[in-house]
Structures are given as C-alpha cells and as structure tokens.
N, C-alpha and C. Protein backbone atom coordinates (compact mmCIF):
# COMPACT_ATOMS: atom_id res chain seq x y z
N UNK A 1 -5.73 -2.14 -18.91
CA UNK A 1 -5.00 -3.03 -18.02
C UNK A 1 -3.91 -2.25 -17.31
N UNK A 2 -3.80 -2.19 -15.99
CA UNK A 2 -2.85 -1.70 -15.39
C UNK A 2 -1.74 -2.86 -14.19
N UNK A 3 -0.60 -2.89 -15.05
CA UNK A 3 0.18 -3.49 -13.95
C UNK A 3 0.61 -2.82 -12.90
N UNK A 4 1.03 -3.52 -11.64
CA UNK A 4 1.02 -3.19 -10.44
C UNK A 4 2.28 -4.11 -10.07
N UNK A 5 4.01 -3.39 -10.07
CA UNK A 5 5.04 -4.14 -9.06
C UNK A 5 5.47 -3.48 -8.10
N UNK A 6 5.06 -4.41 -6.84
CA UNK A 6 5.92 -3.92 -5.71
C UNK A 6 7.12 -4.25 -5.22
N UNK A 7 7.98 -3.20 -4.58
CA UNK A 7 8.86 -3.71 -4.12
C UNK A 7 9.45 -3.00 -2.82
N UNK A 8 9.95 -3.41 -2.09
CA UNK A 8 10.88 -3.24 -0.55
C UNK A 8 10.70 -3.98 0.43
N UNK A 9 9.86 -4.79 0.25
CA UNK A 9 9.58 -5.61 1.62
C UNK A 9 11.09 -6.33 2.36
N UNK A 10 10.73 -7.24 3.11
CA UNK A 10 12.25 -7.73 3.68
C UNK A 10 11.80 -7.86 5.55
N UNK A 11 12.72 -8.32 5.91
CA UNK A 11 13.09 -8.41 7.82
C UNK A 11 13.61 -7.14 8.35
N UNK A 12 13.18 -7.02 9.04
CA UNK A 12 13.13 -5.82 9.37
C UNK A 12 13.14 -5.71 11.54
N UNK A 13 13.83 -5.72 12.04
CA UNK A 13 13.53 -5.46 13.72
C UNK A 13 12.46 -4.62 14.04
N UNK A 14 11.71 -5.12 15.09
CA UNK A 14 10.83 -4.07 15.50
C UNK A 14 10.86 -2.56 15.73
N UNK A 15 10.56 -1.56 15.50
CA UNK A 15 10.94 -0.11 15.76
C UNK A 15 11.86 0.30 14.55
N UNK A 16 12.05 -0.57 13.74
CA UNK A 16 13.08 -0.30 12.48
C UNK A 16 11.93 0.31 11.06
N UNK A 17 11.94 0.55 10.19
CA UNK A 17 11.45 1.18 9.15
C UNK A 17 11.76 0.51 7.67
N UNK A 18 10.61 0.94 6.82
CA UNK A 18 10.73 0.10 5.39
C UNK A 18 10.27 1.37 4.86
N UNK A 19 10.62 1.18 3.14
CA UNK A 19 9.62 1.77 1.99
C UNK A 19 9.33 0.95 1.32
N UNK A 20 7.78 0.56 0.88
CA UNK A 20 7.47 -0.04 -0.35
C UNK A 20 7.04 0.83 -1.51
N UNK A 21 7.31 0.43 -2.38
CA UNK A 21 6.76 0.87 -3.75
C UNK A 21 6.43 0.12 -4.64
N UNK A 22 5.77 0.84 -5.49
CA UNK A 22 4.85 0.38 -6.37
C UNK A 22 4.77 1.13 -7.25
N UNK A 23 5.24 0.70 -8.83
CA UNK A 23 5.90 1.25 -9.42
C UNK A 23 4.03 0.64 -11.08
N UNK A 24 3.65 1.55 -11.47
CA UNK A 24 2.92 1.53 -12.35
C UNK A 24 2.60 1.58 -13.93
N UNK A 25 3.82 1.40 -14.90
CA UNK A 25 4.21 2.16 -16.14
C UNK A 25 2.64 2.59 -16.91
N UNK A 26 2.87 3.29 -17.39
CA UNK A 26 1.55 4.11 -18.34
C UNK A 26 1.00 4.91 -17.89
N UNK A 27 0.74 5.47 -18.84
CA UNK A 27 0.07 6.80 -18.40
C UNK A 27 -1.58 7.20 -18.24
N UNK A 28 -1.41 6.21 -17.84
CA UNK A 28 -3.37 6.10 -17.13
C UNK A 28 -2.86 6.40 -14.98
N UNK A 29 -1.62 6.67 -14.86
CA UNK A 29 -1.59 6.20 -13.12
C UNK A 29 -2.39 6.79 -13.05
N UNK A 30 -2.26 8.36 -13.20
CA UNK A 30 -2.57 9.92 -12.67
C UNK A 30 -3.97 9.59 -12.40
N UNK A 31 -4.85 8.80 -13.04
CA UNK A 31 -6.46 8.77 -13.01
C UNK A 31 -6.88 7.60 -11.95
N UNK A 32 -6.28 7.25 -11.43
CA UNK A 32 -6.51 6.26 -10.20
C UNK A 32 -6.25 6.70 -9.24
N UNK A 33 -6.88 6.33 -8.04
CA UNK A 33 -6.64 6.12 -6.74
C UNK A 33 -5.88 4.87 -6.12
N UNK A 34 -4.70 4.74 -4.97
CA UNK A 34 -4.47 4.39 -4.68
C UNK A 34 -3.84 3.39 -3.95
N UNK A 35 -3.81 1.96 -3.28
CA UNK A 35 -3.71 1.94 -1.81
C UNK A 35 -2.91 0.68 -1.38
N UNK A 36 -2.69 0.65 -0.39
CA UNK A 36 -1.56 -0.93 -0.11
C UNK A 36 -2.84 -1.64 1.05
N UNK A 37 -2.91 -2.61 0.88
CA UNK A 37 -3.55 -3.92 1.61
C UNK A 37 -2.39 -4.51 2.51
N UNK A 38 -3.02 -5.55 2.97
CA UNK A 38 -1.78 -6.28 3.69
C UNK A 38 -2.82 -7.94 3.99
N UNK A 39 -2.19 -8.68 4.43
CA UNK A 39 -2.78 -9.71 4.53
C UNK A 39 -1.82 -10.70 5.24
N UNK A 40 -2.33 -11.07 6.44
CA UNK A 40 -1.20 -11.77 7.25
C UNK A 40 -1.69 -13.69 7.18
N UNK A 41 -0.73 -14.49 7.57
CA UNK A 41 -1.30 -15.70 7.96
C UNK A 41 -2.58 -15.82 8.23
N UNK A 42 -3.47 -16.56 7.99
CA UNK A 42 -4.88 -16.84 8.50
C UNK A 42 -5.80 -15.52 8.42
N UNK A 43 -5.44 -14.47 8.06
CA UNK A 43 -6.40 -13.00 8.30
C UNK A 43 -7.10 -13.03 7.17
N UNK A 44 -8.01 -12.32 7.09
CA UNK A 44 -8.32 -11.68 5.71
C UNK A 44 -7.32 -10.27 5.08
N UNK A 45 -7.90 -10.53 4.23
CA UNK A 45 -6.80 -8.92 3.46
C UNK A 45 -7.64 -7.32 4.13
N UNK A 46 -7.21 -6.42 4.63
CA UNK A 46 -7.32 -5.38 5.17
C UNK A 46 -6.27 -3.82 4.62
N UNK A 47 -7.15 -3.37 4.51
CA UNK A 47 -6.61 -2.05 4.23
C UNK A 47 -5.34 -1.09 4.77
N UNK A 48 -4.34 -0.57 4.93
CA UNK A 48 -3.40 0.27 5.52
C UNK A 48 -3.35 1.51 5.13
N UNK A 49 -3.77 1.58 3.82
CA UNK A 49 -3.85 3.24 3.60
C UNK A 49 -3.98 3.29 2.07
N UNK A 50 -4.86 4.86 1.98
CA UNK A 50 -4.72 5.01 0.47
C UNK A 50 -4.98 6.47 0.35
N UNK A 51 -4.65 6.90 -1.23
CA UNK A 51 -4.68 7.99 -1.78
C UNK A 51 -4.98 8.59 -2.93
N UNK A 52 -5.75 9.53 -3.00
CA UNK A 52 -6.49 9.75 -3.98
C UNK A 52 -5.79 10.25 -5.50
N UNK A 53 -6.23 10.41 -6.61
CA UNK A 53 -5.13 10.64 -7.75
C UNK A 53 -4.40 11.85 -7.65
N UNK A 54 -4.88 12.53 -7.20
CA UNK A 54 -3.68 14.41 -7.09
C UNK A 54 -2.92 13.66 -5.50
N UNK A 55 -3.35 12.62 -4.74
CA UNK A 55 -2.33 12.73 -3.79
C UNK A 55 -2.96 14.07 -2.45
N UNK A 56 -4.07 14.27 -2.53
CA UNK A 56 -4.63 15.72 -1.40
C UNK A 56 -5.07 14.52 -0.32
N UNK A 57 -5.87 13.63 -0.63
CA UNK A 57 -6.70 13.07 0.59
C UNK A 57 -6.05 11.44 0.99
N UNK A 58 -5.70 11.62 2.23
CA UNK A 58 -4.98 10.02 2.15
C UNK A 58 -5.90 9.66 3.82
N UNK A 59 -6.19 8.32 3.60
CA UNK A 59 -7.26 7.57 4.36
C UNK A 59 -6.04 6.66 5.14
N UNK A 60 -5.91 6.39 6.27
CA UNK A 60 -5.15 5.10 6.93
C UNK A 60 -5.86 4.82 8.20
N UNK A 61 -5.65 3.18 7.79
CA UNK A 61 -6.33 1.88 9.15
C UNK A 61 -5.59 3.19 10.39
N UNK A 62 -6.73 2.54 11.57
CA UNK A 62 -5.96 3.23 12.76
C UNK A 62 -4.96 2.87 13.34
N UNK A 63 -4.64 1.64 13.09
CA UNK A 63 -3.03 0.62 13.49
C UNK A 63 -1.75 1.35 13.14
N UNK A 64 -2.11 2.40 12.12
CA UNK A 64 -0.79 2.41 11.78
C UNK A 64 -0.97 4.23 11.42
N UNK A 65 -1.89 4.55 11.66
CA UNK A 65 -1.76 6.17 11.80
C UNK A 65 -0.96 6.66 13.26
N UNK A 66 -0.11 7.72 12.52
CA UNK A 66 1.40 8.18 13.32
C UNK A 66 2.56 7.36 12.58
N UNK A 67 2.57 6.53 12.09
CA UNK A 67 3.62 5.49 11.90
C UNK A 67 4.21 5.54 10.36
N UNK A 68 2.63 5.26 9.78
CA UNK A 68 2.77 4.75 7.99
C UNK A 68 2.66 6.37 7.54
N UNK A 69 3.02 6.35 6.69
CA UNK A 69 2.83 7.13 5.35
C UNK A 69 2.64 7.18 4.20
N UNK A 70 1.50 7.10 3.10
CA UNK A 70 1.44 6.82 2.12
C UNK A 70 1.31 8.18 1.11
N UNK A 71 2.46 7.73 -0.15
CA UNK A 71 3.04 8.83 -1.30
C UNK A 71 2.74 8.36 -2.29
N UNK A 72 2.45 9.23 -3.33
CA UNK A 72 2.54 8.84 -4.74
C UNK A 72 3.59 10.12 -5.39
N UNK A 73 4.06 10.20 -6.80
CA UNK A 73 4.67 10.47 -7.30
C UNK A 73 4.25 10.35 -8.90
N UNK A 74 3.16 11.31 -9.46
CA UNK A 74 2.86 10.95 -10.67
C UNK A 74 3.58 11.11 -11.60
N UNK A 75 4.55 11.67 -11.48
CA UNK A 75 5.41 11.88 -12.41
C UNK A 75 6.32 10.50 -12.98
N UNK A 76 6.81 9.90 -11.65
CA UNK A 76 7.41 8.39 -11.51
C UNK A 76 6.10 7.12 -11.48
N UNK A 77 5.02 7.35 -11.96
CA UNK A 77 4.04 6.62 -11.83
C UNK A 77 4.58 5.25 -10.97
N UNK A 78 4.70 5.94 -9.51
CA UNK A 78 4.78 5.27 -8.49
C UNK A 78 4.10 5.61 -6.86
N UNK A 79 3.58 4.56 -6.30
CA UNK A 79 3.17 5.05 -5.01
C UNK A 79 4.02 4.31 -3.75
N UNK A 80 3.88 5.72 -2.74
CA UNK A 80 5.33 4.93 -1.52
C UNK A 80 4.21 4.14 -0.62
N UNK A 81 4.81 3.49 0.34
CA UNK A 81 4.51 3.31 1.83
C UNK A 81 5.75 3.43 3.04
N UNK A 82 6.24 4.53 3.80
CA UNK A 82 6.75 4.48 4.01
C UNK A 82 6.35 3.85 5.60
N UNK A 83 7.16 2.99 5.92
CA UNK A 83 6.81 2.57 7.66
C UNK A 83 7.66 2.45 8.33
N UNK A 84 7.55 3.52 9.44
CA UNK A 84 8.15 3.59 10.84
C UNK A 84 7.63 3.02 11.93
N UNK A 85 8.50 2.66 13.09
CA UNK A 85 8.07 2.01 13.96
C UNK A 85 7.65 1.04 13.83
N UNK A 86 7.98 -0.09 13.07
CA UNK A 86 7.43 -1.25 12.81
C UNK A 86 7.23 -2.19 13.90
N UNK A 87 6.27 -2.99 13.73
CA UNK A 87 5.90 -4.04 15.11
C UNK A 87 5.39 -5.48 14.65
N UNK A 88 6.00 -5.75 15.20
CA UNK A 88 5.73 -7.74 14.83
C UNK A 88 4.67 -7.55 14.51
N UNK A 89 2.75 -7.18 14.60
CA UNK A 89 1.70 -6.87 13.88
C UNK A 89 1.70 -6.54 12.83
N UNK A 90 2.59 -6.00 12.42
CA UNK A 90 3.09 -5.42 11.02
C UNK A 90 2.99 -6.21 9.70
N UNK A 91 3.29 -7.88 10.33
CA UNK A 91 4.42 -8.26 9.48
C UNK A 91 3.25 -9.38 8.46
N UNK A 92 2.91 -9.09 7.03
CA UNK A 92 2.00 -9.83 6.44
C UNK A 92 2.50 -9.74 5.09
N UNK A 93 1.89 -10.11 3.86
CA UNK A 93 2.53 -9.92 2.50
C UNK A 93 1.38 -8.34 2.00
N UNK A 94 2.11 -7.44 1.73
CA UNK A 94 1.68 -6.20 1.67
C UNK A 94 1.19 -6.33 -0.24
N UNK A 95 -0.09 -5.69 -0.42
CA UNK A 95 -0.32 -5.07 -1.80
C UNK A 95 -0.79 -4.34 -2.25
N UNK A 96 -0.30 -3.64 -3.45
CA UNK A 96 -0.42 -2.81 -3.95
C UNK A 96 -2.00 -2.34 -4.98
N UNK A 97 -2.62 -1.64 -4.54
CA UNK A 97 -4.23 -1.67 -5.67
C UNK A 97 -4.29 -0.74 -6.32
N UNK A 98 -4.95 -0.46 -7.38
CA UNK A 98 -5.48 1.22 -8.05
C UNK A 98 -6.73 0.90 -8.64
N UNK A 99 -7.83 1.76 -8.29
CA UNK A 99 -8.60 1.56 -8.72
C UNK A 99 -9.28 3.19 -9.33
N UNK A 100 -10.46 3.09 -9.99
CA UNK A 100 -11.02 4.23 -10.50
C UNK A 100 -11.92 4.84 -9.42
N UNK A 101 -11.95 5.19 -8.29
CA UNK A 101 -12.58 5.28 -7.15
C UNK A 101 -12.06 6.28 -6.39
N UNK A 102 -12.70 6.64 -5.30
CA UNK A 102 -12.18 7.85 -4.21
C UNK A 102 -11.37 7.10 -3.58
N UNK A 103 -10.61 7.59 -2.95
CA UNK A 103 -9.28 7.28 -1.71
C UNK A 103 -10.69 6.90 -0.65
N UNK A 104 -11.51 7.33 -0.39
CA UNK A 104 -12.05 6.53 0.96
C UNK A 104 -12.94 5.37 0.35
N UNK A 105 -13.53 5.69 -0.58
CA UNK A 105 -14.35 4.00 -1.07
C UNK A 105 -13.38 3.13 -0.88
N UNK A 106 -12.31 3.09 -1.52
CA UNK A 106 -11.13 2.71 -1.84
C UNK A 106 -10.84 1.05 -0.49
N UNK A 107 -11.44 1.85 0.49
CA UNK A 107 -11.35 1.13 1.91
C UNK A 107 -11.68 -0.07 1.62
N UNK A 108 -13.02 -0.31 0.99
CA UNK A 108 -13.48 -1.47 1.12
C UNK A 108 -13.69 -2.35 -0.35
N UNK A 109 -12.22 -1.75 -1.08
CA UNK A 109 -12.10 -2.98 -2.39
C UNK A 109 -11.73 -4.50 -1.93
N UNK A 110 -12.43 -5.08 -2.72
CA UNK A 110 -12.22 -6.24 -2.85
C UNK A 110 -11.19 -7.17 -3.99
N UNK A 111 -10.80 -8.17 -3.50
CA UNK A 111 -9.57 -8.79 -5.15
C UNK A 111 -10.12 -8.81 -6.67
N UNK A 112 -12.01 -8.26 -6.64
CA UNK A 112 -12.05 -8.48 -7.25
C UNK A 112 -12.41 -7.25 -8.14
N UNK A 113 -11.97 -6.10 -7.37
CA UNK A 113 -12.08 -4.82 -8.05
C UNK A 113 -10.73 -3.95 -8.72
N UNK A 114 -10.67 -3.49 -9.53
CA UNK A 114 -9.68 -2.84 -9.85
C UNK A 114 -8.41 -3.35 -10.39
N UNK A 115 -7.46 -3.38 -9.77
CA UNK A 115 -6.03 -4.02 -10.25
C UNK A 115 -4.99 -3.99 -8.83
N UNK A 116 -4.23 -5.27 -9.19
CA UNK A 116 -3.63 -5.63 -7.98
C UNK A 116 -2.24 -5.93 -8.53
N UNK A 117 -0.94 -6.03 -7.39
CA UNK A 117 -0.08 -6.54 -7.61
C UNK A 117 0.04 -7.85 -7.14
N UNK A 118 1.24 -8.21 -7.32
CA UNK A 118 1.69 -9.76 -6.64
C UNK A 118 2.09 -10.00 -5.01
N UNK A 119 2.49 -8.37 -4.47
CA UNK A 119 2.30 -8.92 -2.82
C UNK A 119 3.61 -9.06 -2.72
N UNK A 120 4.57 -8.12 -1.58
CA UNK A 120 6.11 -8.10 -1.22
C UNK A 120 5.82 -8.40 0.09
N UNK A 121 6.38 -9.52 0.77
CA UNK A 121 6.70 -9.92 2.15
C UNK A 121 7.40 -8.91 2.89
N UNK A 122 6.40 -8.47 4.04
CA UNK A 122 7.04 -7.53 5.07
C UNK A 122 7.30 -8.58 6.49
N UNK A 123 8.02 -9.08 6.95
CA UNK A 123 8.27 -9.39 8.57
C UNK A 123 8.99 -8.42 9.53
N UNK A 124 8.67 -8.46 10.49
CA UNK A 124 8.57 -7.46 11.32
C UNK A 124 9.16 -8.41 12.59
N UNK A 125 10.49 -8.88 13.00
CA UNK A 125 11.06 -9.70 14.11
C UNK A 125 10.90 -8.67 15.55
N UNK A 126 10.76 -9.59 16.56
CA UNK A 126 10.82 -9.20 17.67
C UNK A 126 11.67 -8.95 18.79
C-alpha cells in the first residue's frame, strides 16, 4: 500500500507560479514511477507529466511543456511539480499517482491502476 499526500495548490494570477508535492513515506518510493494528473470541471482526468524511478526520463502533456517541471527527490520520498506561467487552463484539482510502470506507459493510467492521492486545488485567475 502506498500513500500519496499532496500539497501546494491555491489561487494563483495568471503568469504567476506554484509547487506541488507529493510527499510518499516508505521505502518502496524509489521503485515506482511517477506522475501528477489533473482534472478540471466537466473533463476527464488527463495526464501533465511523469517520471520514471531514478528520475532520467520525464514525459509531459504538450500544454504545458516549457512551463511545468516535474522532480522527484528519493531521498525525501517526494515528487515536485513545479509550474510557471500559469494560465486560467491550468486551473483543475491536480493528482498525484505511482505506479510500478515506465514513465511513458504511465500516460495512460487509469483510477484504477496503481495508487492515488486525494487531489490539491490549483486555480489559475485571470
């Protein structure tokens, strides 16, 4: 069983910047992959980026390549998202996944694979 808490979300102005994290205790992180979801009003849940367990190969949606950045830190069995340039598109309840998988399979987990968190509200004002 792996828990999954995120945290940094918040309001934020457009062109302004966040970090989320996701913070993992135990020592199983190191053997997972990755990744933050997002999921806005009415959308389905969609991918933003992920990364593989050493942290070498990181996959991101094209919306937000140049912008996002996604970190892990195995030592702090934690993974970042850092986001710049934020844009009202932005703005959905973001989450956190790890699964036993490559950083690019990774793309197309579903809620019902792997392990999830509870989801930190990002808004993104205009």
């Amino acid at each position: 069983q792996v828990q999954l808490v995120e945290s940094g979300g918040g309001l934020v102005q457009a062109g302004g910047s966040l970090r989320l994290s996701c913070a993992a205790p135990g020592r199983t992180f190191k053997h997972y992959a990755m990744g933050w979801f997002r999921q806005a009003p009415g959308k389905e849940r969609e991918v933003v980026a992920t990364i593989s367990e050493s942290g070498s190969v990181r996959v991101y949606r094209d919306s937000v390549k140049g912008r996002f950045t996604i970190s892990r830190d195995n030592a702090k069995n934690t993974v970042y998202l850092q986001m710049n340039s934020l844009k009202p598109e932005d703005t959905a309840v973001y989450y956190c996944a790890a699964d036993v998988t490559t950083a690019q399979a990774m793309r197309v987990m579903t809620s019902r694979d792997g392990y999830w968190g509870q989801g930190t509200q990002v808004t993104v004002s205009s």
